[in-house]
Protein backbone atom coordinates (compact mmCIF):
# COMPACT_ATOMS: atom_id res chain seq x y z
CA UNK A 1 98.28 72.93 49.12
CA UNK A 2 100.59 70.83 50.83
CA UNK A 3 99.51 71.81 54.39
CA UNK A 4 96.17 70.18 52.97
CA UNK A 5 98.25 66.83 51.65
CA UNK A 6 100.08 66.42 54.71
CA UNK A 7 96.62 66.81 57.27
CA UNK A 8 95.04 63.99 54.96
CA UNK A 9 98.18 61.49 54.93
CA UNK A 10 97.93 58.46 57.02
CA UNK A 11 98.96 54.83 56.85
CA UNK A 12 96.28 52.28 54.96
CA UNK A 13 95.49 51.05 58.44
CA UNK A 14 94.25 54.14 59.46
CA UNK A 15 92.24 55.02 56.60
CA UNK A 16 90.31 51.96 56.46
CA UNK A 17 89.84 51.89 60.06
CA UNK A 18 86.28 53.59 60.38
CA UNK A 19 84.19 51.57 57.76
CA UNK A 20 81.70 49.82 59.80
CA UNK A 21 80.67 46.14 60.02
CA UNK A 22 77.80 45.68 57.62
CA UNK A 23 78.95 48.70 55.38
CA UNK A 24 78.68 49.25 52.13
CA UNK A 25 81.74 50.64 49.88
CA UNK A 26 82.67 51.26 46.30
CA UNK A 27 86.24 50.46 45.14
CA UNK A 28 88.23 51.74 41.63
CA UNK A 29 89.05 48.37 39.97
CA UNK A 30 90.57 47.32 36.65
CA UNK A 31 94.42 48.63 36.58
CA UNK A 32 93.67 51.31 39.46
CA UNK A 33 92.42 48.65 41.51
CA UNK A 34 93.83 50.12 45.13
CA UNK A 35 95.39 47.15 46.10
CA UNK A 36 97.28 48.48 49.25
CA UNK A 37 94.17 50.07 50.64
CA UNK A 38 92.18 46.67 49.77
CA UNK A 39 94.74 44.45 51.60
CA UNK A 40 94.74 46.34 54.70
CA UNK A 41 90.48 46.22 54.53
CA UNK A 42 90.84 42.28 53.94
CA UNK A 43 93.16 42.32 56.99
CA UNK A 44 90.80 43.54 59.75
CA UNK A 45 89.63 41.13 62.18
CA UNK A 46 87.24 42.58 64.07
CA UNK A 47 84.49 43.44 61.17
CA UNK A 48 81.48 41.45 62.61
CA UNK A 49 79.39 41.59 59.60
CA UNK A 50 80.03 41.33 55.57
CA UNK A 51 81.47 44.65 54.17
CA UNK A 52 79.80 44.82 51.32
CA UNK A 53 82.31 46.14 48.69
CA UNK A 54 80.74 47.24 45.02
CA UNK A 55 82.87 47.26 41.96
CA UNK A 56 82.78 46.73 38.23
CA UNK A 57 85.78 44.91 37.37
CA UNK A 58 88.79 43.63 39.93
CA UNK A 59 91.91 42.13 38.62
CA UNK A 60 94.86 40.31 40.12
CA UNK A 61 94.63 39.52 43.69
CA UNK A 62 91.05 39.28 45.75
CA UNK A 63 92.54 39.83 48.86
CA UNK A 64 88.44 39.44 50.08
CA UNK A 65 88.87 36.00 49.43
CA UNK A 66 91.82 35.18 51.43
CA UNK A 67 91.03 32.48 54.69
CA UNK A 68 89.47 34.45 57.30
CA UNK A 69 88.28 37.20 54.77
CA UNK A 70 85.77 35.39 53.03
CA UNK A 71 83.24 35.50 55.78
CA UNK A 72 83.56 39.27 56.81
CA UNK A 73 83.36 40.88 53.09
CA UNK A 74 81.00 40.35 50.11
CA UNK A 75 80.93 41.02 46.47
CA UNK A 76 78.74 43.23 45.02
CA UNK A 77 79.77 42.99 41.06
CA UNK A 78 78.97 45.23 38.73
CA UNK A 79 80.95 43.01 35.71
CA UNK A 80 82.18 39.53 37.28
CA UNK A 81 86.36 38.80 36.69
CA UNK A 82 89.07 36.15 37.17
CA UNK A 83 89.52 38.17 40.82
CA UNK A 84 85.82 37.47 41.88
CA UNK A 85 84.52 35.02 39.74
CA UNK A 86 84.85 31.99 42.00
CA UNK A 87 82.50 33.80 44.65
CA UNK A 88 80.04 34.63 42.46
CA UNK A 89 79.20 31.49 41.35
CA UNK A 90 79.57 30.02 44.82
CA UNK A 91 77.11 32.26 46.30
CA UNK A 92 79.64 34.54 47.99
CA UNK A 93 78.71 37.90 46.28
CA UNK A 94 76.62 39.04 44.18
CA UNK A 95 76.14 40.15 40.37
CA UNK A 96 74.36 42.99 39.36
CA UNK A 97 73.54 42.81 35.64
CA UNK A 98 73.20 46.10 34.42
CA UNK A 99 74.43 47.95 31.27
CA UNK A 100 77.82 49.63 31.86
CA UNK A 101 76.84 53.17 30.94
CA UNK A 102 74.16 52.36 33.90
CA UNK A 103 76.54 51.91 36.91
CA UNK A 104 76.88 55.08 38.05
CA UNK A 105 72.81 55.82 38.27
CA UNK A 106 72.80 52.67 39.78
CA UNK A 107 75.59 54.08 42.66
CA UNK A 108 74.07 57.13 42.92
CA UNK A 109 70.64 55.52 43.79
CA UNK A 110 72.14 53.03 45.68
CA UNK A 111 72.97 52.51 49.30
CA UNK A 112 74.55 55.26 50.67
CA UNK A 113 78.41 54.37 50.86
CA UNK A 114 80.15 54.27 53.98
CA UNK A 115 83.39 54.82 51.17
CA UNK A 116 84.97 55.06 48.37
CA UNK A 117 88.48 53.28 48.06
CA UNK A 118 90.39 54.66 44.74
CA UNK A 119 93.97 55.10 43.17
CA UNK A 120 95.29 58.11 41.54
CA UNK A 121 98.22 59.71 40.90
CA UNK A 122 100.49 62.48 43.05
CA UNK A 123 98.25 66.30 42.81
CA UNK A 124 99.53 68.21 40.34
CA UNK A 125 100.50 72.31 41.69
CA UNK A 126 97.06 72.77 42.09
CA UNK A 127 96.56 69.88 44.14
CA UNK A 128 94.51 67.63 41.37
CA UNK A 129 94.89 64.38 41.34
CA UNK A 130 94.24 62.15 38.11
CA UNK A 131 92.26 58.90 38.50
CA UNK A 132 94.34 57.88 36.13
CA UNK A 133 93.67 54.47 33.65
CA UNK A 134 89.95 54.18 35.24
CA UNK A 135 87.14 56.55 35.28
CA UNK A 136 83.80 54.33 35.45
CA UNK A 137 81.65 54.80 38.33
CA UNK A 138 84.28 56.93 40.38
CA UNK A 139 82.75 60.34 39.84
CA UNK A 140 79.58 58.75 40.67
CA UNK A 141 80.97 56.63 43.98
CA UNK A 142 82.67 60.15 45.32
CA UNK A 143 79.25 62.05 45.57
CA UNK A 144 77.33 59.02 47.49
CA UNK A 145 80.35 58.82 50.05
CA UNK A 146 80.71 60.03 53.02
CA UNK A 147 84.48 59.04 53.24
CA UNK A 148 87.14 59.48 49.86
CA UNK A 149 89.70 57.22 50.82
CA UNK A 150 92.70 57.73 47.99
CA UNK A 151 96.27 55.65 47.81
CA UNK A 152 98.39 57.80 45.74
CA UNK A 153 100.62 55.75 43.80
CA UNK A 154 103.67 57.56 42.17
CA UNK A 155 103.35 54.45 39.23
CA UNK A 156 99.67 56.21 37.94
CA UNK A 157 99.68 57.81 34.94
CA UNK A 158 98.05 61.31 35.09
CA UNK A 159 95.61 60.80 32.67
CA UNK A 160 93.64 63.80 30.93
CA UNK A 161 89.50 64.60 30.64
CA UNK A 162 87.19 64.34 33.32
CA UNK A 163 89.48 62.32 35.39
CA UNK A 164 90.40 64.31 38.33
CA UNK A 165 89.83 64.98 42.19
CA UNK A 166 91.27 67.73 44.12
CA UNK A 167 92.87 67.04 47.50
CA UNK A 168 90.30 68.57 49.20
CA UNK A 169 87.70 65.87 48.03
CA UNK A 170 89.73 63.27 50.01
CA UNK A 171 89.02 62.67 53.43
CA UNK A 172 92.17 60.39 53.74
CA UNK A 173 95.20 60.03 51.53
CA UNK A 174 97.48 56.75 51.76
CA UNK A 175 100.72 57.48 49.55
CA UNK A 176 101.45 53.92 48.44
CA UNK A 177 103.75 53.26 45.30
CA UNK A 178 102.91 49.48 43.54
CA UNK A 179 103.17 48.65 40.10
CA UNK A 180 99.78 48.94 37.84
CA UNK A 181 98.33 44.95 37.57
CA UNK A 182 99.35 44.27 33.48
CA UNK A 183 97.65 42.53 31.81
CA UNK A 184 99.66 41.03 28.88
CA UNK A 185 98.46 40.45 25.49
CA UNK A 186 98.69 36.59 23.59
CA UNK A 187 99.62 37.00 19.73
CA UNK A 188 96.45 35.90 18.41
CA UNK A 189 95.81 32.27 16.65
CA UNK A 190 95.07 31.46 13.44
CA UNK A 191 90.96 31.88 13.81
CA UNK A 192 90.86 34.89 15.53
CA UNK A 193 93.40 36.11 12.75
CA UNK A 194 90.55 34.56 10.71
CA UNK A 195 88.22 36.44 12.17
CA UNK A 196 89.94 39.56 12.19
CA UNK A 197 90.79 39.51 8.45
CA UNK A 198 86.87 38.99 7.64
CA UNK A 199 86.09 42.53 9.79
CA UNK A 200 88.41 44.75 8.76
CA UNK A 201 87.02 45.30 5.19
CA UNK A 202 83.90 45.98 7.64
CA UNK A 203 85.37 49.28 9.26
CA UNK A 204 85.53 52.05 6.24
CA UNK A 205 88.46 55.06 6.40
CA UNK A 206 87.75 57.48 9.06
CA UNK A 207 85.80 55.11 11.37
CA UNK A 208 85.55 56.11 14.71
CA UNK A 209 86.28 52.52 16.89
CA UNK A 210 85.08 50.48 19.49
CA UNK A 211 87.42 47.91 20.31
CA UNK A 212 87.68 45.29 23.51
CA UNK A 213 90.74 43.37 24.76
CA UNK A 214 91.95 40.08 23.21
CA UNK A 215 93.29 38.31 20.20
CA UNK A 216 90.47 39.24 17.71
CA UNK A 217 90.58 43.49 18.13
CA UNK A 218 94.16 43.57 18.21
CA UNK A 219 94.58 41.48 15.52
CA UNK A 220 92.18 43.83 13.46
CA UNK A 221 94.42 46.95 14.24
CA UNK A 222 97.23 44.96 12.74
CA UNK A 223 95.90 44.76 9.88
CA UNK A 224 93.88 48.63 9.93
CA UNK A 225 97.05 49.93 10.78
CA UNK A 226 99.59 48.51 8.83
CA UNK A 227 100.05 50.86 5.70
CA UNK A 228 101.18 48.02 3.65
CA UNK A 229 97.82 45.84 4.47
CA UNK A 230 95.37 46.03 1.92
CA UNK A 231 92.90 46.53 4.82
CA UNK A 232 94.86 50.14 5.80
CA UNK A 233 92.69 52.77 7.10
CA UNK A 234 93.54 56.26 7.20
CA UNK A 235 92.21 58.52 10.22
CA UNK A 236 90.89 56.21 12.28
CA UNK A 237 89.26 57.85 15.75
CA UNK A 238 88.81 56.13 18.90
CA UNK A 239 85.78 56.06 21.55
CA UNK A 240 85.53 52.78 23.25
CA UNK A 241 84.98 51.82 27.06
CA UNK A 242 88.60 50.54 27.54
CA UNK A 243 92.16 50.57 25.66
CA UNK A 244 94.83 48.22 25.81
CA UNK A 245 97.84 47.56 23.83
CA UNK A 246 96.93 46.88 20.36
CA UNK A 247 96.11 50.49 20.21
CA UNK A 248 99.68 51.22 20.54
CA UNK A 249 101.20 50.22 17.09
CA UNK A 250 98.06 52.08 16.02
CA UNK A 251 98.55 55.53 17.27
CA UNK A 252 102.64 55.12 16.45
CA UNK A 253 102.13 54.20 12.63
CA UNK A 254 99.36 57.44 12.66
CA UNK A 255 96.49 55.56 11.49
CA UNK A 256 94.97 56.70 14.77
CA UNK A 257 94.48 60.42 13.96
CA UNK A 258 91.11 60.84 15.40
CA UNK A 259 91.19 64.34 12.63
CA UNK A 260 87.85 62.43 10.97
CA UNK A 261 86.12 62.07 14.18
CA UNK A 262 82.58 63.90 14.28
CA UNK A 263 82.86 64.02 18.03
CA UNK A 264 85.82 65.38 20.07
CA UNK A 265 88.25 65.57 17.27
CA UNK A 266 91.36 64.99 17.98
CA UNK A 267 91.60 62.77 20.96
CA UNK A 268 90.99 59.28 21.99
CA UNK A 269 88.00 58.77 24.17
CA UNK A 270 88.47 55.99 27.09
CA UNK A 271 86.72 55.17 30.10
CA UNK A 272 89.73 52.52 31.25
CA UNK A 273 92.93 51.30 30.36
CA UNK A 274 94.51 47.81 30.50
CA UNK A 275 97.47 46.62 29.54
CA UNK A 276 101.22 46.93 30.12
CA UNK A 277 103.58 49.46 31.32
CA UNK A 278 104.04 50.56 28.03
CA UNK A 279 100.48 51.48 27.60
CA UNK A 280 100.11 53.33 30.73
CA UNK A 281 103.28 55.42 30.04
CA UNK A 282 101.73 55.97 26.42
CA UNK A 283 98.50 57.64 28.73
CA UNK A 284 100.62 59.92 31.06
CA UNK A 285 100.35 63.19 30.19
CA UNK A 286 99.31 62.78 26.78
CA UNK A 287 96.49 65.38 25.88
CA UNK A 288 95.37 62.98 22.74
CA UNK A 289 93.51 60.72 25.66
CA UNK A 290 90.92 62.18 27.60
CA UNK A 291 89.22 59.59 30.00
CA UNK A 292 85.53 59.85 31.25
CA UNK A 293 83.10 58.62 33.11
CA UNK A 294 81.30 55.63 31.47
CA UNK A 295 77.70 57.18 31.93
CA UNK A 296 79.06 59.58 29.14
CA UNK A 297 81.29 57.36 27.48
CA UNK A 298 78.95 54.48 27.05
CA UNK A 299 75.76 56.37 26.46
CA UNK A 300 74.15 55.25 23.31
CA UNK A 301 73.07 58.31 22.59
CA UNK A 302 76.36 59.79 22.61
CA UNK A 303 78.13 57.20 20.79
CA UNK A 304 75.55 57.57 18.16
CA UNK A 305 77.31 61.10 17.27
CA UNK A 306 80.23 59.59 16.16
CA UNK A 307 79.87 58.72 12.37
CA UNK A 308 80.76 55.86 10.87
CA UNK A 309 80.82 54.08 14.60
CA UNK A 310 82.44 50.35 14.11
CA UNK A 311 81.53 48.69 17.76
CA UNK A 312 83.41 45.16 17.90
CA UNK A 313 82.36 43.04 20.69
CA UNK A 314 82.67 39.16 21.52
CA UNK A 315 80.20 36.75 22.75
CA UNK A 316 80.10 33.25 24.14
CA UNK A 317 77.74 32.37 21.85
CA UNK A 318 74.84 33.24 19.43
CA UNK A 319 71.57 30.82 18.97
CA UNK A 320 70.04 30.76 15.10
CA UNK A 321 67.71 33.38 15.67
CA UNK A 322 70.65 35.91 16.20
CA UNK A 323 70.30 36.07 20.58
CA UNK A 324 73.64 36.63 21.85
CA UNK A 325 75.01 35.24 24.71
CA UNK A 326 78.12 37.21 26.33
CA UNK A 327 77.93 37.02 30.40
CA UNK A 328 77.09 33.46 31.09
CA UNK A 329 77.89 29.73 30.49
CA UNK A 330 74.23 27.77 31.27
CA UNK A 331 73.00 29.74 34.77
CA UNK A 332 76.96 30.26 36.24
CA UNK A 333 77.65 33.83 35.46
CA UNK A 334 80.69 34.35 33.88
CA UNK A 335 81.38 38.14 33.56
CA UNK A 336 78.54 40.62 32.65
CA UNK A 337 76.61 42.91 30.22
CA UNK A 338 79.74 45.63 30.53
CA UNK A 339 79.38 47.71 27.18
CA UNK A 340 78.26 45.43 24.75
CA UNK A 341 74.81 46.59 24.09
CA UNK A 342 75.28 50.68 24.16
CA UNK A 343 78.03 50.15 21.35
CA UNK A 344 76.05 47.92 19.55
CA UNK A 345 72.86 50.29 19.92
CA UNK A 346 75.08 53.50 19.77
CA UNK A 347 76.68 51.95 16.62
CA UNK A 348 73.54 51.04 15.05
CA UNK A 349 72.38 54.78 15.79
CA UNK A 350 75.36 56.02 14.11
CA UNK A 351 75.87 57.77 10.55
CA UNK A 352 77.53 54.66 8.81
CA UNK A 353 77.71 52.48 11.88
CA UNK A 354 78.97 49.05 11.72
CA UNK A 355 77.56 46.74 15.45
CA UNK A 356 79.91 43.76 14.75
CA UNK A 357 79.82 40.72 17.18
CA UNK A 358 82.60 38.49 16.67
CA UNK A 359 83.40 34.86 17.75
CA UNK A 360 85.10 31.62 17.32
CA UNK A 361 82.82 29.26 15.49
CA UNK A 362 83.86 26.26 18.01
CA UNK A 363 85.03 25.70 21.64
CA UNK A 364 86.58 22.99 23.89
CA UNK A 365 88.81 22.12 21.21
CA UNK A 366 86.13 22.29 18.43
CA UNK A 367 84.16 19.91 20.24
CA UNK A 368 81.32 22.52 20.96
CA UNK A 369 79.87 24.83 18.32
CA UNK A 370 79.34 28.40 19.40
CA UNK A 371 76.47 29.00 16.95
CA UNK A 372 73.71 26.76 18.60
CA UNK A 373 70.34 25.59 17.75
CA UNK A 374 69.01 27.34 21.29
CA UNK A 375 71.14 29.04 24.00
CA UNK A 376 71.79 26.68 26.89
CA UNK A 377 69.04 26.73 29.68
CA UNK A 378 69.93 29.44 31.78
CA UNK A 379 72.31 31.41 29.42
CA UNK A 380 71.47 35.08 29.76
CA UNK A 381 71.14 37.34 26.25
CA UNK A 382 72.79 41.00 25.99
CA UNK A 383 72.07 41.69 22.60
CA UNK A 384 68.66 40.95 21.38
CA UNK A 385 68.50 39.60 18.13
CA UNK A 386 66.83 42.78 17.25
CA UNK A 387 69.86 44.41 18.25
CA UNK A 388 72.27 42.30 16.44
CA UNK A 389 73.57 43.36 13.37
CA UNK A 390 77.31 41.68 11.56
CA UNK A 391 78.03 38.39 13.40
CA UNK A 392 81.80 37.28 12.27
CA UNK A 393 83.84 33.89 12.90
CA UNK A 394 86.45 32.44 11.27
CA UNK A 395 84.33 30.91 8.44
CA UNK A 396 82.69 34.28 7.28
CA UNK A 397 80.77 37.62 8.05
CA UNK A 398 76.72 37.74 7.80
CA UNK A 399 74.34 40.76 8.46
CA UNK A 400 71.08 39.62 10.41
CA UNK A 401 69.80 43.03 10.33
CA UNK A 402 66.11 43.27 9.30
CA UNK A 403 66.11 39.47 8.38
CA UNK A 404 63.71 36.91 9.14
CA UNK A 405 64.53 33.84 11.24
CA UNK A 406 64.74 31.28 8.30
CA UNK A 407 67.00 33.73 6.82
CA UNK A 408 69.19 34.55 10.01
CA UNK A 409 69.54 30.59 10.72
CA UNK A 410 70.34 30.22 7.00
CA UNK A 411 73.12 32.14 7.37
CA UNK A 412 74.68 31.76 11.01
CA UNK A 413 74.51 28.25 9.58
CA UNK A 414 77.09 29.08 6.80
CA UNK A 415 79.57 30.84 8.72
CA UNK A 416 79.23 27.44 11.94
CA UNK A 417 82.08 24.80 11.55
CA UNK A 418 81.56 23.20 8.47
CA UNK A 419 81.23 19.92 10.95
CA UNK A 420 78.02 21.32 12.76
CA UNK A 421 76.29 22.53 9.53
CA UNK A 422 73.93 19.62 9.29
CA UNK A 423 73.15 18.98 12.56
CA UNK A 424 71.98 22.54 12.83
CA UNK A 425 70.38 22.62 9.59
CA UNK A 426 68.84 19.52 11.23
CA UNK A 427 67.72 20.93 14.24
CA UNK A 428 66.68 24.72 12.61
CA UNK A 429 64.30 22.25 10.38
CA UNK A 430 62.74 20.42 13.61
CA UNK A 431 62.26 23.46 14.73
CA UNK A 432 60.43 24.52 11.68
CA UNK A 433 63.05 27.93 11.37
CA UNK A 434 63.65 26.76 7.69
């Protein structure tokens, strides 16, 4: 096993050397983002045409956009981030909306890749390497490749389920040790503690969760998890696209048992971790978490056999028909469909599901209401207000499902800012909605 390391080892330079001008190439992002192998790609000077370079989510540096790099590379974004957002909506990459359980049909269908840039961790004995806190399209990107380019980075967690590639896979190995990008949680403010105490008596014992990152889910599994809350939950299970650190209090106080789960009992289901250090060491080694692919994780169909699903997802806004508004502000995109619709769908499909999209009833200060009258021109929808199910803010929780419109604007209405109550009441009426 090691004579078939050592052939494969190179320097970052040398592994990157051979994608052509005008290629196309699929990189791991999120935490596993392989940020040695992407500088030394941003640093080549004689590419004469963009490198395209898909990926779903990038965070910390975009070593694409440094001067000089801009011209010879181009985004192709599955889910748009801090990292690339400025060149998407300057017309230096390019989005591809698309559902998240999607992507990797979408690579496999795609253009063929020239390669596939990705982090993992040392091989094991049997020379298996773990792709450690991000699964996603990897699987999918390693099949359409014709070159596996790995940095093995001593700092990845080996991370359990269908997760792994064997040495042999890799047509180049770059041992490069860097600290995981963290991304640090905020303690959250008073209305997304607001928000969070008006969903947890949403999510019944045993519920099987879908949670995002920010202020609002981790604030729920404060208050899920805390056996002195009157909101505790016993047995809670988790199958969600990502993790991050609000789980952690979770699994350590055992409300996270996953024993209730009706689907892979016992662990924690994940297609990508982010968070800190002390998430990713939770991860290592620990066969409760099982990462997969996200055309498994995120198919509707198998969320849907998960009882008593609770999918919590955010939006940007939602207009008084119940169309939600998640991935863009007016016609500048601002991230992307990710997961939100096949948790709400799988949710909706479940035994006892609960589709919950949560938001703050203002922004800008409170300036801006987030429930509106009508999207803003341009503003994309990702779940359809047939889709849509609980809508939460600060002010209260309403169920749209199965309503009419004067009855869904009636009460979006109620849970709005108290301040922007008769001005949409106002507008819902000029509009002949009530």
């Amino acid at each position: 096993m090691t004579t078939q390391l050592d052939r494969r080892l190179m320097s970052a330079e040398s592994a990157v050397a051979d994608i052509p001008s005008g290629g196309f190439i699929y990189t791991s992002g999120n935490a596993a983002s392989p940020r040695t192998l992407l500088r030394a790609l941003a640093a080549r000077e004689d590419i004469t045409a963009p490198v395209h370079v898909a990926h779903v989510l990038l965070m910390g540096e975009d070593p694409f956009n440094a001067p000089g790099a801009r011209e010879r590379f181009r985004h192709h974004a599955f889910f748009v981030g801090p990292a690339d957002r400025a060149a998407i909506q300057d017309g230096r990459g390019d989005h591809v909306p698309i559902h998240l359980h999607k992507i990797p049909e979408a690579v496999r269908r795609g253009p063929p890749l020239d390669a596939v840039l990705l982090s993992a961790s040392p091989p094991d004995e049997h020379g298996y390497m773990s792709l450690g806190v991000e699964v996603m399209a990897s699987r999918a990107a390693i099949e359409r490749a014709s070159r596996v380019i790995v940095q093995v980075n001593e700092q990845m967690p080996r991370v359990h389920g269908d997760a792994f590639l064997h040495v042999s896979e890799a047509t180049a190995i770059v041992s490069a040790n860097e600290p995981l990008v963290e991304l640090v949680p905020e303690p959250p403010s008073d209305d997304q503690e607001a928000i969070a105490r008006h969903i947890a008596p949403l999510i019944p014992h045993g519920a099987t969760l879908q949670l995002g990152i920010g202020g609002v889910p981790d604030a729920v599994l404060k208050l899920i998890s805390d056996p002195g809350s009157p909101c505790f939950r016993e047995d809670l299970g988790i199958h969600t696209e990502m993790i991050s650190d609000g789980l952690i209090a979770a699994v350590e106080s055992g409300a996270v048992t996953n024993r209730r789960k009706s689907l892979h009992v016992g662990k924690v289901i994940l297609t990508f971790a982010m968070g800190t250090t002390k998430l990713y060491e939770l991860l290592a080694d620990n066969p409760m978490f099982e990462a997969r692919p996200c055309d498994y994780v995120n198919d509707p169909r198998v969320i849907a056999q998960n009882d008593r699903m609770v999918a919590l997802n955010s939006a940007l806004s939602v207009d008084l028909t119940g169309q939600v508004n998640s991935d863009s502000i007016g016609t500048r995109i601002f991230s992307g469909f990710g997961g939100q619709l096949d948790f709400i769908r799988g949710a909706a499909a479940s035994e006892g599901g609960v589709p919950i999209i949560a938001l703050p009833s203002t922004a800008k200060g409170g300036q801006l209401s987030r429930i509106v009258d009508q999207l803003a021109p341009g503003a994309g929808v990702v779940t359809t207000r047939a889709d849509v199910h609980w809508v939460v803010t600060e002010h209260g929780a309403v169920n749209l499902f199965g309503l009419p419109i004067a009855e869904r604007a009636r009460r979006l209405i109620s849970i709005a800012d108290p301040k922007f109550r008769d001005e949409l009441t106002a507008a819902a009426k000029a509009r002949r909605l009530l």
